[in-house]
Each structure stands twice: as structure tokens, then as C-alpha cells.
N, C-alpha and C. Protein backbone atom coordinates (compact mmCIF):
# COMPACT_ATOMS: atom_id res chain seq x y z
N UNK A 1 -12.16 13.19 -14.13
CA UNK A 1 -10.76 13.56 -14.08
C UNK A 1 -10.00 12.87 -15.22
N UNK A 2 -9.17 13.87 -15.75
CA UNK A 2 -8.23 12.78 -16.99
C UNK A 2 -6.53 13.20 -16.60
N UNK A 3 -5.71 12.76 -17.54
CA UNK A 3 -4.51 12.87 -16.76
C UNK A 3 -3.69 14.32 -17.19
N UNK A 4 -4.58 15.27 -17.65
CA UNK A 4 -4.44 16.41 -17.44
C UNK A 4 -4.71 17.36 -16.27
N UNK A 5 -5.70 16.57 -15.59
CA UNK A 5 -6.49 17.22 -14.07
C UNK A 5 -4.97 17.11 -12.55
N UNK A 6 -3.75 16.73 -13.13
CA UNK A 6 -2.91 16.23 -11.96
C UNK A 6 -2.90 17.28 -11.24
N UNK A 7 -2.76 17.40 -10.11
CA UNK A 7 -2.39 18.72 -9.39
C UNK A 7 -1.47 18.64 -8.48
N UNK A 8 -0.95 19.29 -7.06
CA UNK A 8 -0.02 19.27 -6.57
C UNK A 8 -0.24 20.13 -5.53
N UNK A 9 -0.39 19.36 -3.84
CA UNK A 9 -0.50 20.69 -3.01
C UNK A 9 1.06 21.60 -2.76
N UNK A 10 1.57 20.58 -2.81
CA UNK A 10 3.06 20.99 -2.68
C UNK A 10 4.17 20.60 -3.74
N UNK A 11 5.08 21.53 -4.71
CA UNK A 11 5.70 20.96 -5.82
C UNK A 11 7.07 21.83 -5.72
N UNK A 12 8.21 21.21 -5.62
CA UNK A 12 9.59 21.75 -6.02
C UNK A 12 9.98 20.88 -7.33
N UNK A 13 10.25 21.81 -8.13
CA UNK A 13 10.38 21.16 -9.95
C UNK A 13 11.44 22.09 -10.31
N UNK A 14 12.26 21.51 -11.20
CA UNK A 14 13.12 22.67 -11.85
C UNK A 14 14.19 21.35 -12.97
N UNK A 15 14.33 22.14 -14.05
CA UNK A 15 14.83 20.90 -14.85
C UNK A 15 15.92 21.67 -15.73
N UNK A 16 16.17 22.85 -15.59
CA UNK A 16 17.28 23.17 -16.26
C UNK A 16 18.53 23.70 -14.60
N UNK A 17 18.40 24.09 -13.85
CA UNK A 17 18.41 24.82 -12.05
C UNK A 17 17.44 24.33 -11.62
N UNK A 18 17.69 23.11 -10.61
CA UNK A 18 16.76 22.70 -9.81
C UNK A 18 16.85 23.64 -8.50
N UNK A 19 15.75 23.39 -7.62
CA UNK A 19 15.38 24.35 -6.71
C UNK A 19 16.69 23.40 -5.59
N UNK A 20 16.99 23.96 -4.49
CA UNK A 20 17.96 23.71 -3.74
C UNK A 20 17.60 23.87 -2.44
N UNK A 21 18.08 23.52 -1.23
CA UNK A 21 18.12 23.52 0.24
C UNK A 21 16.76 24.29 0.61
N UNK A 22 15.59 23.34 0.54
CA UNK A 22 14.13 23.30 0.56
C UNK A 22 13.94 22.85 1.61
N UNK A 23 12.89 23.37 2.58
CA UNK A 23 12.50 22.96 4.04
C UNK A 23 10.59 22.85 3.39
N UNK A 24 10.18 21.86 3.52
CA UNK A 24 8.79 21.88 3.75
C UNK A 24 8.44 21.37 5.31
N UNK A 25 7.72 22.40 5.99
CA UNK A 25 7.48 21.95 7.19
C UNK A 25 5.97 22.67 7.69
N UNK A 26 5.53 22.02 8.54
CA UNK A 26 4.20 22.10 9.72
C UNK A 26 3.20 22.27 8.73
N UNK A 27 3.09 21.79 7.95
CA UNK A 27 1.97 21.77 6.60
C UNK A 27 0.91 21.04 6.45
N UNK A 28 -0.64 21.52 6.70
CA UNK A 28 -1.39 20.37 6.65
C UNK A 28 -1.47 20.39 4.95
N UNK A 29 -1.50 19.77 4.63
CA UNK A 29 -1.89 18.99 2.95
C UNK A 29 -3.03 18.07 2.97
N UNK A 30 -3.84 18.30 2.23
CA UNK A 30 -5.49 17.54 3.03
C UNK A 30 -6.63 17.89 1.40
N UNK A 31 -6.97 16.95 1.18
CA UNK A 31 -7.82 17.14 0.36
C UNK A 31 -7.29 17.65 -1.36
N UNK A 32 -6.28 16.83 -1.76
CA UNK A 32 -5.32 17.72 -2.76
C UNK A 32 -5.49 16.48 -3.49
N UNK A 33 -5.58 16.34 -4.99
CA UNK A 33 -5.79 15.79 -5.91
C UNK A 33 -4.12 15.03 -6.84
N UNK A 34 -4.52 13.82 -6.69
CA UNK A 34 -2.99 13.30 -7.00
C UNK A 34 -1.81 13.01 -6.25
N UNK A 35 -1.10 14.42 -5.86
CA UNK A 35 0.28 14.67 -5.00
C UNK A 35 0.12 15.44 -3.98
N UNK A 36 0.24 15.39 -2.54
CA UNK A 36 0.13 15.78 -1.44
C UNK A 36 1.43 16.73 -1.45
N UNK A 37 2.54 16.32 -1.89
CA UNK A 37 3.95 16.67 -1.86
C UNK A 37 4.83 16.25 -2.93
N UNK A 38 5.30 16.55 -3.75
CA UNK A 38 5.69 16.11 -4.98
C UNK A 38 7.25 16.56 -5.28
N UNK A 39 8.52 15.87 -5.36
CA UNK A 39 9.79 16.68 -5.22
C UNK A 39 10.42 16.07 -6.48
N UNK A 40 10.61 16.73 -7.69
CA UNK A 40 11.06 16.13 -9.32
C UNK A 40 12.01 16.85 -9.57
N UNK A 41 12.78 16.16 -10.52
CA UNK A 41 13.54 16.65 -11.27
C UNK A 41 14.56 16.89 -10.81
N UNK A 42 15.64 18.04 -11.09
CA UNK A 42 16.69 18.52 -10.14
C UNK A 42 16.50 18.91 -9.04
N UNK A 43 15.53 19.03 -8.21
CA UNK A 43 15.15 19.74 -6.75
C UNK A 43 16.49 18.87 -6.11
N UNK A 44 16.90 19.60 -4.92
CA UNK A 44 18.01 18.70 -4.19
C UNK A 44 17.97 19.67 -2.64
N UNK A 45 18.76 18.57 -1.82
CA UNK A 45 18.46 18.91 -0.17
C UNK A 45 16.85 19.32 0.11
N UNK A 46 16.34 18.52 -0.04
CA UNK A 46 14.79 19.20 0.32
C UNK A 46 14.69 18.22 1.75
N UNK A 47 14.14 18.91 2.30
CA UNK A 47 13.60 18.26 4.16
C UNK A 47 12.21 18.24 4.11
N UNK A 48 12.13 17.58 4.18
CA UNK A 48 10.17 17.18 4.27
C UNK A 48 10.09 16.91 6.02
N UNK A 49 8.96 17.42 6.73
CA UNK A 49 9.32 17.37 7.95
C UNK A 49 7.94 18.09 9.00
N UNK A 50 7.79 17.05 9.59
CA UNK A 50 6.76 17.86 10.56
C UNK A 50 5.54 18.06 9.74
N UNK A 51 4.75 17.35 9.09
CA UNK A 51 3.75 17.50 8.15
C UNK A 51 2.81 16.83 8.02
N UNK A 52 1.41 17.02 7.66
CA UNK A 52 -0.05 15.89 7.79
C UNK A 52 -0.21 15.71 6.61
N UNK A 53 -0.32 14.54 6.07
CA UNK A 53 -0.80 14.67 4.13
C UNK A 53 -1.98 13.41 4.21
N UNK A 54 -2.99 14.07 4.38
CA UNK A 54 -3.70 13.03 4.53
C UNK A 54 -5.06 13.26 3.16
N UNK A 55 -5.89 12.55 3.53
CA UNK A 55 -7.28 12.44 2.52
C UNK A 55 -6.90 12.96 0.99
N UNK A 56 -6.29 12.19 0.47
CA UNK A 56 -5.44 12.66 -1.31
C UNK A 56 -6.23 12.13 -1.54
N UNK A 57 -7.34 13.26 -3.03
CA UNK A 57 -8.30 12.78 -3.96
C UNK A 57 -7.20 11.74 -5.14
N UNK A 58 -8.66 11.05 -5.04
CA UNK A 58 -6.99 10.37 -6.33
C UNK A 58 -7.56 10.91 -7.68
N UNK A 59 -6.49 10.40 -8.88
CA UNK A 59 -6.49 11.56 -10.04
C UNK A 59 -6.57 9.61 -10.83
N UNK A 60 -7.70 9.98 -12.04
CA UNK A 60 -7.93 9.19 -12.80
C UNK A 60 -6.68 9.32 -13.74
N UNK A 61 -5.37 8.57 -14.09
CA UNK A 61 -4.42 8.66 -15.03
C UNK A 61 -4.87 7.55 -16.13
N UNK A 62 -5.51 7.80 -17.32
CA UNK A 62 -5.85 6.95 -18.10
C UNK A 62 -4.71 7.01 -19.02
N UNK A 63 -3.42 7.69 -18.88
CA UNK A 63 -2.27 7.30 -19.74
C UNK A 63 -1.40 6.24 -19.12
N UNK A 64 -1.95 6.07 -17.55
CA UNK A 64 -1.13 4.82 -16.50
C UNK A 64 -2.38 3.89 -16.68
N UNK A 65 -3.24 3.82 -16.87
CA UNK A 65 -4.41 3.08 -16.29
C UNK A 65 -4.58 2.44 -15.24
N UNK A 66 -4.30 4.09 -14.43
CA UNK A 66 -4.71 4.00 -13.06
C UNK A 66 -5.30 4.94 -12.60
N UNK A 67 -6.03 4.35 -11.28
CA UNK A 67 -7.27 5.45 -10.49
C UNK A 67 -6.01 5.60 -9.16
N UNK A 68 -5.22 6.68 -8.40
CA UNK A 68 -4.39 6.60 -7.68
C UNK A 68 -4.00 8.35 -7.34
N UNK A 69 -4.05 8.07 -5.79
CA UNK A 69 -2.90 9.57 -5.28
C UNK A 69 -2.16 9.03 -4.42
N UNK A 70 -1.09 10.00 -4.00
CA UNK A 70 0.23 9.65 -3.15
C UNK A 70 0.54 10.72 -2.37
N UNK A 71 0.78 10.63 -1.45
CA UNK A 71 1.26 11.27 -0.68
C UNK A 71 2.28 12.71 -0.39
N UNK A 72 3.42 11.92 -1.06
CA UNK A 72 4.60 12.38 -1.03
C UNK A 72 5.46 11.73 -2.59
N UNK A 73 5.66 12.01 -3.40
CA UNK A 73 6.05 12.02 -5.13
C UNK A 73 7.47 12.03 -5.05
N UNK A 74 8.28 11.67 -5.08
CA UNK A 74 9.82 11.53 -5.22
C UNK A 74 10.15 11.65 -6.97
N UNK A 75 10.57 11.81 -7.61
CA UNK A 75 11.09 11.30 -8.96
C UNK A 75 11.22 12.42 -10.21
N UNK A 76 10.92 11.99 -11.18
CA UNK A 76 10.29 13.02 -12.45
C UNK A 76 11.97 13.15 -13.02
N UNK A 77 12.50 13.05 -14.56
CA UNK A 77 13.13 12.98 -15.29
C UNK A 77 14.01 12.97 -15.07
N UNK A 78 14.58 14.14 -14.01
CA UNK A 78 16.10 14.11 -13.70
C UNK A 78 17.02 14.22 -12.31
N UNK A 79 15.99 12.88 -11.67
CA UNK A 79 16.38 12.35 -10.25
C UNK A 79 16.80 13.63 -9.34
N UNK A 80 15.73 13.67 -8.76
CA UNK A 80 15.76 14.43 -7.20
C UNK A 80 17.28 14.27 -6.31
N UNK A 81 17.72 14.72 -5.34
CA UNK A 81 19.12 14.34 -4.71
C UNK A 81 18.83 15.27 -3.46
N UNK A 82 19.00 14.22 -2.31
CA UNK A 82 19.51 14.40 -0.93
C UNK A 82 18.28 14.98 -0.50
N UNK A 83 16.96 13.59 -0.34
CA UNK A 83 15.16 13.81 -0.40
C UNK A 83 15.08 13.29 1.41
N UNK A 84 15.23 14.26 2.57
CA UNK A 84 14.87 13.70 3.69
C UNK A 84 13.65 13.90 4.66
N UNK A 85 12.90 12.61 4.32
CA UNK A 85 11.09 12.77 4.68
C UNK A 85 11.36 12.24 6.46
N UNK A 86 10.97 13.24 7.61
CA UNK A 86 10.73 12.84 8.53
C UNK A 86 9.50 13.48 9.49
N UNK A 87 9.52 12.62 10.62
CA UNK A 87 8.32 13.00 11.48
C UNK A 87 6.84 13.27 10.59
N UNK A 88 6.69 12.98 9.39
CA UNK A 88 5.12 13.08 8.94
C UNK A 88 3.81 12.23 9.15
N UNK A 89 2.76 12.74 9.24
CA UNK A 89 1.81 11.86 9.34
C UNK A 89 0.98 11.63 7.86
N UNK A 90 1.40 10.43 7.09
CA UNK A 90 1.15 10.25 5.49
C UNK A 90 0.18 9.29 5.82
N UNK A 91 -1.46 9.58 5.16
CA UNK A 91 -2.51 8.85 4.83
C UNK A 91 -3.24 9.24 4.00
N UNK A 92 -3.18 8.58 3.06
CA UNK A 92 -4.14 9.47 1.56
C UNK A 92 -5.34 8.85 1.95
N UNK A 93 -5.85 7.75 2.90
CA UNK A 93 -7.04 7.27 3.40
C UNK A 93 -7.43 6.44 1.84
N UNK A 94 -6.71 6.02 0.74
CA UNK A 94 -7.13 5.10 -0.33
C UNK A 94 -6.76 3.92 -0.29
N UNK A 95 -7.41 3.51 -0.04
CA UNK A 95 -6.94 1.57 -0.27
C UNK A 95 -7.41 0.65 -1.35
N UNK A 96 -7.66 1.07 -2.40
CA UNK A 96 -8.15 0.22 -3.36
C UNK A 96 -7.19 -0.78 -4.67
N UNK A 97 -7.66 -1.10 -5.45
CA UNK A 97 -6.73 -1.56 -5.90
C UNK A 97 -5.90 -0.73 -7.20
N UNK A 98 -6.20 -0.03 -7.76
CA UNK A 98 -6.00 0.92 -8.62
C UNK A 98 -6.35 1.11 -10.02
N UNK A 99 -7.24 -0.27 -10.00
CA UNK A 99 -7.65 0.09 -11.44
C UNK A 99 -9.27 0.21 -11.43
N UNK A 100 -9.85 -0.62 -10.31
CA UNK A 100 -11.54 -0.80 -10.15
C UNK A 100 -12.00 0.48 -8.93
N UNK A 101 -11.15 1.11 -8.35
CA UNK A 101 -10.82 1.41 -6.94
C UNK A 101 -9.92 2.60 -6.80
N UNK A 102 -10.10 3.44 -6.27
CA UNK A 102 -8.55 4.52 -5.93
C UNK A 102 -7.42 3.97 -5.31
N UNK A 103 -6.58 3.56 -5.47
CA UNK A 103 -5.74 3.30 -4.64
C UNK A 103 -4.35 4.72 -4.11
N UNK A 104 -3.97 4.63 -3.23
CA UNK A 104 -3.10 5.07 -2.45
C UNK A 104 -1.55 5.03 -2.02
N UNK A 105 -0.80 5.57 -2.10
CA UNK A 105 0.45 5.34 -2.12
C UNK A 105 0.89 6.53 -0.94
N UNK A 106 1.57 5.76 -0.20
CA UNK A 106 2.24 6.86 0.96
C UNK A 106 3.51 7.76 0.89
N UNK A 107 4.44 7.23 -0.03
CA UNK A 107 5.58 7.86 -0.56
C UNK A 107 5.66 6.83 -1.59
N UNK A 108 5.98 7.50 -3.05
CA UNK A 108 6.26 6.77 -4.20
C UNK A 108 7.44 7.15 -4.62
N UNK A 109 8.48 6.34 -4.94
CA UNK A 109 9.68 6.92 -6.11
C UNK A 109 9.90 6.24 -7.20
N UNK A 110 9.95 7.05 -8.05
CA UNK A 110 10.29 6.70 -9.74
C UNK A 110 11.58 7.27 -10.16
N UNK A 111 12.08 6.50 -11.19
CA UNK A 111 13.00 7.23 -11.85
C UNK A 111 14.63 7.07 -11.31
N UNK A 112 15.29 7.73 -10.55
CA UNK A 112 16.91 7.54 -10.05
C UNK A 112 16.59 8.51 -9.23
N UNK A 113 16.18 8.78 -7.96
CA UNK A 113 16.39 9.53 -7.18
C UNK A 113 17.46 8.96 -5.96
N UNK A 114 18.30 10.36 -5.65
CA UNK A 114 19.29 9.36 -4.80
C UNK A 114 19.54 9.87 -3.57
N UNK A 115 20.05 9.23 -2.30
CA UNK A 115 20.15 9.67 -1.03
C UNK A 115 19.01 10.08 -0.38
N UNK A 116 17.91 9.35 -0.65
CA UNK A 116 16.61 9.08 -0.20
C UNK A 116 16.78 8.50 1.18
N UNK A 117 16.30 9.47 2.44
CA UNK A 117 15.76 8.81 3.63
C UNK A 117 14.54 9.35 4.23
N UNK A 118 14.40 8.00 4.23
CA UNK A 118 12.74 7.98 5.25
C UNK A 118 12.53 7.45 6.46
N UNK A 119 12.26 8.73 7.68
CA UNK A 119 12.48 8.44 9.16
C UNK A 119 11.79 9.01 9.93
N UNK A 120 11.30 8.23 10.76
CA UNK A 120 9.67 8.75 11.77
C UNK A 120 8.65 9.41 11.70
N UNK A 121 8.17 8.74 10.54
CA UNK A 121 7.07 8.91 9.66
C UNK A 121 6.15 7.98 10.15
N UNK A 122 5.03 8.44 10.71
CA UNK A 122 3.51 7.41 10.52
C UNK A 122 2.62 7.41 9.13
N UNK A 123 3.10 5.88 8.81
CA UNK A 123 2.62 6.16 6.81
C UNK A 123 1.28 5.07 7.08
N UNK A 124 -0.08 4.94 7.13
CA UNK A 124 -1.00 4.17 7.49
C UNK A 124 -2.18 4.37 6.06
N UNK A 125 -2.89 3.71 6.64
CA UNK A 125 -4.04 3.89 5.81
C UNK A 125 -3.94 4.15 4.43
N UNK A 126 -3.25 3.35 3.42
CA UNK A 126 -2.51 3.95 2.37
C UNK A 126 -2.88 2.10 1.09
N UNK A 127 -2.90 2.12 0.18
CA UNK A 127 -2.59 0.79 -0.34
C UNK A 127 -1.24 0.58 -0.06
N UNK A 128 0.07 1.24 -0.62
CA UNK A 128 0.83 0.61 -0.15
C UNK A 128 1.07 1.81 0.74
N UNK A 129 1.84 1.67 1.68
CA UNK A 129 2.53 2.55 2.33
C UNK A 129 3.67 2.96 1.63
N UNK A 130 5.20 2.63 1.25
CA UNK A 130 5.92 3.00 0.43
C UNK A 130 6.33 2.32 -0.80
N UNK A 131 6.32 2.89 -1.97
CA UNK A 131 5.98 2.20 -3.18
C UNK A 131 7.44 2.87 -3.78
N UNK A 132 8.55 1.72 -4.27
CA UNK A 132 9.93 2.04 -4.68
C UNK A 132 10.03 1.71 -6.33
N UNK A 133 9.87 2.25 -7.11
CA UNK A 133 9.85 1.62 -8.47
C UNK A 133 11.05 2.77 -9.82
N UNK A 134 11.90 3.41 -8.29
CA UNK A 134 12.68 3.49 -9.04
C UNK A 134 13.83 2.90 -9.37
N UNK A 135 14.92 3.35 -9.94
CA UNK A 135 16.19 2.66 -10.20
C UNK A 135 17.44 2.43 -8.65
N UNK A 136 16.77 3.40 -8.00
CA UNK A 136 17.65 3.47 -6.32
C UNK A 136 16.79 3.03 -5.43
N UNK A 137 17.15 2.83 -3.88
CA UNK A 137 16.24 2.35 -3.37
C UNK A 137 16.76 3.51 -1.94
N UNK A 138 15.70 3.62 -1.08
CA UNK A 138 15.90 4.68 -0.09
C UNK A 138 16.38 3.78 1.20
N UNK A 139 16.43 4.80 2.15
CA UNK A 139 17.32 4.19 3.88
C UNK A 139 15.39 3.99 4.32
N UNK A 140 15.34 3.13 5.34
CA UNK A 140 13.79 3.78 5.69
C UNK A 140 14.27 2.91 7.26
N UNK A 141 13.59 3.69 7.90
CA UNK A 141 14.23 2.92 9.58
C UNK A 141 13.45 4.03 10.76
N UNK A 142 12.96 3.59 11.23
CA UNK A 142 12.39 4.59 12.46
C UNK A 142 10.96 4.84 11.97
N UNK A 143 9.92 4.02 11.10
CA UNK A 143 8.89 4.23 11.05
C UNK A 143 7.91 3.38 11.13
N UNK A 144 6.51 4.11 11.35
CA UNK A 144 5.72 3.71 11.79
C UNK A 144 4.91 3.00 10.90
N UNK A 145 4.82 1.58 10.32
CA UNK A 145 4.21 1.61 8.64
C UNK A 145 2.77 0.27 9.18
N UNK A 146 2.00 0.77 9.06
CA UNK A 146 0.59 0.28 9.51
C UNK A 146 -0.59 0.81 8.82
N UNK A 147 -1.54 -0.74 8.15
CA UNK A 147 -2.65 -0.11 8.34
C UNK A 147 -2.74 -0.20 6.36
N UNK A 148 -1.81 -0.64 5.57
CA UNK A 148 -1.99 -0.64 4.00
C UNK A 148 -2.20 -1.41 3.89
N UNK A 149 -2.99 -1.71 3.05
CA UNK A 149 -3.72 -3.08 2.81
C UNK A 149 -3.25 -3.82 1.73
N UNK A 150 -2.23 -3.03 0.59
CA UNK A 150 -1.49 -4.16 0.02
C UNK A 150 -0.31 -4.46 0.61
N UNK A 151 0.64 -3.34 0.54
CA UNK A 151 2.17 -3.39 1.16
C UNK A 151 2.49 -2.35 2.30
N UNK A 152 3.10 -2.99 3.10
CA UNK A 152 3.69 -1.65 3.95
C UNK A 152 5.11 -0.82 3.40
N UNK A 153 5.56 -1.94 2.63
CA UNK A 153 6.46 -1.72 1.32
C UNK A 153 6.35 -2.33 0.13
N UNK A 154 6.43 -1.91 -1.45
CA UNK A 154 6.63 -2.70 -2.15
C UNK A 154 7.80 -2.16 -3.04
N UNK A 155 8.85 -2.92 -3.17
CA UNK A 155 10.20 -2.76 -3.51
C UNK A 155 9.84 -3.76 -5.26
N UNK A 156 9.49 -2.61 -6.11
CA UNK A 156 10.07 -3.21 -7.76
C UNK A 156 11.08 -3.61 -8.14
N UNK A 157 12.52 -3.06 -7.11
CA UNK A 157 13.42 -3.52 -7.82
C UNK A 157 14.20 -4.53 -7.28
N UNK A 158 14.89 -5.11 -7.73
CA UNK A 158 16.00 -6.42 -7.44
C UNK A 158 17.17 -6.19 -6.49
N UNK A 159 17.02 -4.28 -6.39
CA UNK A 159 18.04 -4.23 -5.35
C UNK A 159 17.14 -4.46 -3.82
N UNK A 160 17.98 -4.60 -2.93
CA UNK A 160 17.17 -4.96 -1.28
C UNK A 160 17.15 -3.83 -0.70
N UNK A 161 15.99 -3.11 0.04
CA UNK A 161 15.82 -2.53 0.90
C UNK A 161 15.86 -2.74 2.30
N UNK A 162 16.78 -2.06 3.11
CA UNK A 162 17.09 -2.40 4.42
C UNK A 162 16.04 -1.95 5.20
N UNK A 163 14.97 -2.26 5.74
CA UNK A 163 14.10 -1.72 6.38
C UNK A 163 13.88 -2.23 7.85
N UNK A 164 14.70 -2.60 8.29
CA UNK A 164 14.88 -2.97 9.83
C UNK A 164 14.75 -1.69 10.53
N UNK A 165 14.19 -1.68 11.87
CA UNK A 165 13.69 -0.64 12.53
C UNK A 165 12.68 -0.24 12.40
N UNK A 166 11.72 -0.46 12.01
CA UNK A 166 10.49 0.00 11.58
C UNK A 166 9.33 -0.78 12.49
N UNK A 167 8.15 -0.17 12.71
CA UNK A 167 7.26 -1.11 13.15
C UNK A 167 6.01 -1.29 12.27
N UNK A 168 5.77 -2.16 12.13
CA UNK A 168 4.68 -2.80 11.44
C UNK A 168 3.20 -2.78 11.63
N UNK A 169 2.93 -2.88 12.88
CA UNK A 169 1.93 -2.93 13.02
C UNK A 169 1.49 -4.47 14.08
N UNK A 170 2.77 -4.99 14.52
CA UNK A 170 3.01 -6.29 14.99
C UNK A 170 3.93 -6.42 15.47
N UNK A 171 5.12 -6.74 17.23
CA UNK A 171 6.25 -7.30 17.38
C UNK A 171 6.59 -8.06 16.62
N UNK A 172 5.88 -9.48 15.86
CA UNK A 172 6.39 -9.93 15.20
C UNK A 172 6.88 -9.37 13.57
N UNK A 173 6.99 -8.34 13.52
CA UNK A 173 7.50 -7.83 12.09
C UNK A 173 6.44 -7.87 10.81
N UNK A 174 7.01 -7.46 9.91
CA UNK A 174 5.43 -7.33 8.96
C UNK A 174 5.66 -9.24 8.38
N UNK A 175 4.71 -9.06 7.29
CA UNK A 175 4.46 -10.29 6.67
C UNK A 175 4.82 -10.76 5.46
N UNK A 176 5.57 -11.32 5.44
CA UNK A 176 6.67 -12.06 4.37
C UNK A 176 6.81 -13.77 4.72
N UNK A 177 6.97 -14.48 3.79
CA UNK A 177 6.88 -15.42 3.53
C UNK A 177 8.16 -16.30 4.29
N UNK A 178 9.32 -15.35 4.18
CA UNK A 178 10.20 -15.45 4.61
C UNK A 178 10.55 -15.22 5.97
N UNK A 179 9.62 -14.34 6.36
CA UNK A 179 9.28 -14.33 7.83
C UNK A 179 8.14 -15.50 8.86
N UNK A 180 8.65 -16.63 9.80
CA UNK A 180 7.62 -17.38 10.16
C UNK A 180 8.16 -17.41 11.51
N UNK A 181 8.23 -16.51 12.10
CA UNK A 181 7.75 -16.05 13.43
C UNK A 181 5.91 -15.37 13.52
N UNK A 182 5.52 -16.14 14.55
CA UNK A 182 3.95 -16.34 14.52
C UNK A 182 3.13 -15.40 13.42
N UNK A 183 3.51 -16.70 12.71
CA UNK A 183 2.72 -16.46 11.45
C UNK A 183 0.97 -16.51 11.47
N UNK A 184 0.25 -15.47 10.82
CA UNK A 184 -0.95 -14.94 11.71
C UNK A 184 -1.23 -14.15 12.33
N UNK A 185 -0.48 -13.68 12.81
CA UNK A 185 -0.05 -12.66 13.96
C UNK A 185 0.88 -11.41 13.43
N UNK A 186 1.50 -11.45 12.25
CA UNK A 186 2.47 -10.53 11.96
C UNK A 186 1.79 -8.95 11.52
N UNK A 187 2.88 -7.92 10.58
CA UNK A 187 2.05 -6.43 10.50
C UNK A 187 2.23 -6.45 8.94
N UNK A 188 1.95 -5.20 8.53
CA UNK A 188 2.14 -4.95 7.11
C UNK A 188 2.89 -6.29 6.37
N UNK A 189 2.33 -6.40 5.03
CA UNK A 189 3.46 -7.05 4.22
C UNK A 189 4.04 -6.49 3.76
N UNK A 190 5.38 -7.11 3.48
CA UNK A 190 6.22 -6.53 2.65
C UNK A 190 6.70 -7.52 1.24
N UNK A 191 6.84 -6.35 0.12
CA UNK A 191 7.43 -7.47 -1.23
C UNK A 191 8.95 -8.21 -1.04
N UNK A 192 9.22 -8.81 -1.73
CA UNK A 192 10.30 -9.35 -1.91
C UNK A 192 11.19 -8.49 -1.97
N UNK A 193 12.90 -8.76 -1.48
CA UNK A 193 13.66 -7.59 -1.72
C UNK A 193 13.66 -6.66 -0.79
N UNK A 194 13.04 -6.64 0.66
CA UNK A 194 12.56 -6.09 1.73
C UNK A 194 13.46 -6.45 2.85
């Protein structure tokens, strides 16, 4: 695979008229190379909802130098607007690290996408579960985030993500440094900025 092989089971794109008031729903997505669900550019009001995205082949990107698929794709040049992911079951089943390894991403955003929410979603089995590395940061509350073996979130940027409500994988909350309620015992980690 090279980083021409990307593919897309599901793609709303549009960069001069983005696509508008988009329902993706009851969709298995299974076995899809790269992007399970992918929403770029001008796309806006899209509902992601009621959906399985599981077993994502990952796509060798030797222009990222990375081995990696995702789930659900947020981003691409000219920030997505009003992106609401709920009730899905997101597992690309990759846990590696991404350069020796496939790794996995459960929802990724790049770029300025804005009015991003993510809500009662089971995101598991994933390296990270949600991976934020754009310039905004999303609502995320009412989910189920278990089971990634690096992050259950990892937040790139300096702004804070409110992610209270969520379960981890532990009553005691995921695992942060900053968190030392029975430490040992806690769920997912989360990065800094969490």
C-alpha cells in the first residue's frame, strides 16, 4: 500500500459547495482501508449515527510515516461545520504503534473543524480512541471509551477538552497523572489538556 491506495467507505467532500444536512445512518463499515467514515472540507450538518465501523485495514502513508486507519475522519482543508457522531460502535480493532505496527484511531480531527460533538458512542479497541490534532477541540460526554491501548483521548492541543461524562473503562475515571483516585485501578488514559 502507498499513500495513493487511501480509500474511503464513507466520504462527504466538497471544496468549492460543500455537501450539507447529511444523515449517515445504520451502516455497517467493516473491512475498508484507511477511513471507515471520512467528513472534509466544507461538508456541514452531517449526523453520523447508529453505525458499526469496525476492522479498518490500515493504509501505509509513507508521506506521514505512518502505518494507520480511523474510523471516523473529521477535517481536510476547509474545516467541516456542525459534525454530530452518535450512538456508534467505532473499532478499527488496530492497536499498534504506528510506525512498526498499524495503529488505529477511533475518531480523528485535523485542521479547524467546528461544532464537533461526540455522544454515545462505544469507541474501543482502537490505539487511541479519539485523536484531536486539530485547531478546535470537540464536546465529547456520554461515551463509552475503553479498551485503546494508547489513549482513550489524546488532545494535541493546548486548548482543554471537557470530557466529563464519559466512562472509561473504570468508576475510577481513566488514567492521568493528575488523577489519584485508586491509582491502578483506573480506565483509558488520557493526554494532558483532558
Amino acid at each position: 500500500d502507498t499513500s495513493a491506495d487511501c480509500t474511503y467507505g464513507i466520504l462527504a467532500w466538497g471544496t468549492d459547495y460543500g455537501p450539507a444536512y447529511i444523515t449517515i445512518q445504520n451502516n455497517l463499515v467493516q473491512y475498508v482501508e484507511e477511513y471507515g467514515i471520512s467528513i472534509n472540507d466544507l461538508s456541514s450538518n452531517v449526523t453520523i449515527n447508529d453505525n458499526d465501523i469496525k476492522d479498518i485495514t490500515a493504509a501505509n502513508r509513507t508521506d506521514l510515516g505512518q502505518i494507520m486507519g480511523v474510523g471516523i475522519g473529521i477535517g481536510g482543508s476547509d474545516n467541516p461545520a456542525a459534525v454530530s457522531i452518535t450512538n456508534n460502535l467505532i473499532e478499527t480493532n488496530l492497536i499498534g504503534d504506528g510506525t512498526t505496527t498499524a495503529a488505529g484511531v477511533g475518531i480523528g480531527m485535523s485542521a479547524a473543524p467546528t461544532n464537533v460533538n461526540i455522544t454515545g458512542n462505544r469507541i474501543s479497541n482502537n490505539t487511541e480512541g479519539i485523536s484531536v490534532q486539530s485547531t478546535t477541540v470537540p464536546v465529547v460526554s456520554s461515551n463509552s471509551i475503553t479498551g485503546n491501548t494508547a489513549y482513550g483521548i489524546h488532545n494535541y492541543l493546548a486548548t482543554p477538552i471537557d470530557a466529563t461524562g464519559n466512562y472509561w473503562g473504570s468508576a475510577n475515571g481513566p488514567e492521568h497523572d493528575s488523577n489519584t483516585y485508586n491509582v491502578g485501578s483506573q480506565g483509558d488514559a488520557v493526554s494532558d489538556n483532558v
